[in-house]
Protein backbone atom coordinates (compact mmCIF):
# COMPACT_ATOMS: atom_id res chain seq x y z
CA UNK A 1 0.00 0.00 0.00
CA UNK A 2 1.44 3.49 -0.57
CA UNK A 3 -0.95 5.44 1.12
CA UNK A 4 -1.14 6.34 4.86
CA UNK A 5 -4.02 7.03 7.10
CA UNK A 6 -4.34 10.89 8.53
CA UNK A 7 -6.30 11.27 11.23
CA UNK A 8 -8.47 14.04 10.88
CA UNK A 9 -10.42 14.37 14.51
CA UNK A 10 -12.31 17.80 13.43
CA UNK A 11 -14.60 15.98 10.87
CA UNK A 12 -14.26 12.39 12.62
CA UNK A 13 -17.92 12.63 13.48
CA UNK A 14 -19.28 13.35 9.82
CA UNK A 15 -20.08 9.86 7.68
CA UNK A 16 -17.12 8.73 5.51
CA UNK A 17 -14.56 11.46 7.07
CA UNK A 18 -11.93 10.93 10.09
CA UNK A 19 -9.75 9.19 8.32
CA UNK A 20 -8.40 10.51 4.77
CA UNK A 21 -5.04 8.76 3.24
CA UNK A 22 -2.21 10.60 1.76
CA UNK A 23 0.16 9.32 -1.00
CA UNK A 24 3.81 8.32 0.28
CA UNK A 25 6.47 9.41 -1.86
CA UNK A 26 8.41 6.19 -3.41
CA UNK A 27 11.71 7.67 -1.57
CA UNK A 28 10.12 7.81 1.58
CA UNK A 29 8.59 3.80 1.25
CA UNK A 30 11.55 2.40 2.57
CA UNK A 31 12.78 4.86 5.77
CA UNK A 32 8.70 4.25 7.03
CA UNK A 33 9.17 0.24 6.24
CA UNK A 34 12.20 0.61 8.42
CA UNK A 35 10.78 2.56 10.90
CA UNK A 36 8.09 0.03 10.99
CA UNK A 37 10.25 -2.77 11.58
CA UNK A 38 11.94 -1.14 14.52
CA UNK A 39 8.81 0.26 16.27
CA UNK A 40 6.14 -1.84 14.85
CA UNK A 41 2.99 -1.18 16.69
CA UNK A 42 4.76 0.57 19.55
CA UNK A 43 3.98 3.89 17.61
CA UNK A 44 0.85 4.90 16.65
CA UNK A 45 2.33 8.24 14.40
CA UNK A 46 4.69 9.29 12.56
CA UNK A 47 5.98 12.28 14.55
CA UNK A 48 5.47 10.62 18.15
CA UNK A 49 6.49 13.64 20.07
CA UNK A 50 3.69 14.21 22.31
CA UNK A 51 4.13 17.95 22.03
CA UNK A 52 2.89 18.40 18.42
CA UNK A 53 -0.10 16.10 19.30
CA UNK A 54 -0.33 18.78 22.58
CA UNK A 55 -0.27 21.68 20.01
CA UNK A 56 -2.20 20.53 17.64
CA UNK A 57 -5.51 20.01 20.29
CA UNK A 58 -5.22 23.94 21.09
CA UNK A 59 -7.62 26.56 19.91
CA UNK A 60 -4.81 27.56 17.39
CA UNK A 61 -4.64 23.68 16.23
CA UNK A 62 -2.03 22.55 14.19
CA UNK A 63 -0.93 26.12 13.50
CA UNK A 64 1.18 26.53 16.07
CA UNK A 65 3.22 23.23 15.96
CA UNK A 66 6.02 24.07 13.78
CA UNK A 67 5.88 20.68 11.73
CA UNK A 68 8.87 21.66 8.97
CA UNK A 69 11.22 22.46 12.39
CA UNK A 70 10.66 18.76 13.58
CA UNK A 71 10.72 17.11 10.23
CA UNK A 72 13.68 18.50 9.38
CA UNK A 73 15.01 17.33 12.94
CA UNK A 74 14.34 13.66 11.86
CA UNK A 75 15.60 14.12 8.90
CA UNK A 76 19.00 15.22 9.57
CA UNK A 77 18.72 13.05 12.38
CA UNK A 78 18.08 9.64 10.49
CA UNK A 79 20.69 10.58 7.87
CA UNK A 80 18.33 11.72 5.03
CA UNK A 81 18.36 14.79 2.91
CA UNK A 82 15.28 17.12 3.12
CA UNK A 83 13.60 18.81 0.04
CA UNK A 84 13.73 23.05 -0.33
């Protein structure tokens, strides 16, 4: 499959929305297959860190969270170059 599941809690409660899916890029298929293997179900996300998942529940929502800092954090982190 190379799709992944979003969780979308605003419109969870409408028929046939909560849960949209989001291409994965064919570069990225193998760092999430990895990650998978390591963490398996011990992860429910992506981006773990319960301070995004903090910030995004706010008034502001996911506004405020700073996603492109943190991705670009794992990035360098796990080795892999970003995109512009």
């Amino acid at each position: 499959m190379n799709r992944m599941s979003i969780p979308e809690p605003k419109v969870e409660h409408h028929e046939g929305r909560g849960i949209p899916s989001c291409p994965i890029f064919p570069e990225l298929r193998p760092i999430l297959d990895e990650a998978f293997e390591i963490f398996g179900d011990k992860s429910e996300y992506v981006v773990a860190a319960p301070q995004y998942r903090a910030a995004a529940n706010t008034a502001m929502g996911w506004k405020n969270s700073n996603l492109r800092t943190e991705m670009t954090r794992l990035l360098r982190r796990a080795g892999v170059s970003g995109w512009p």
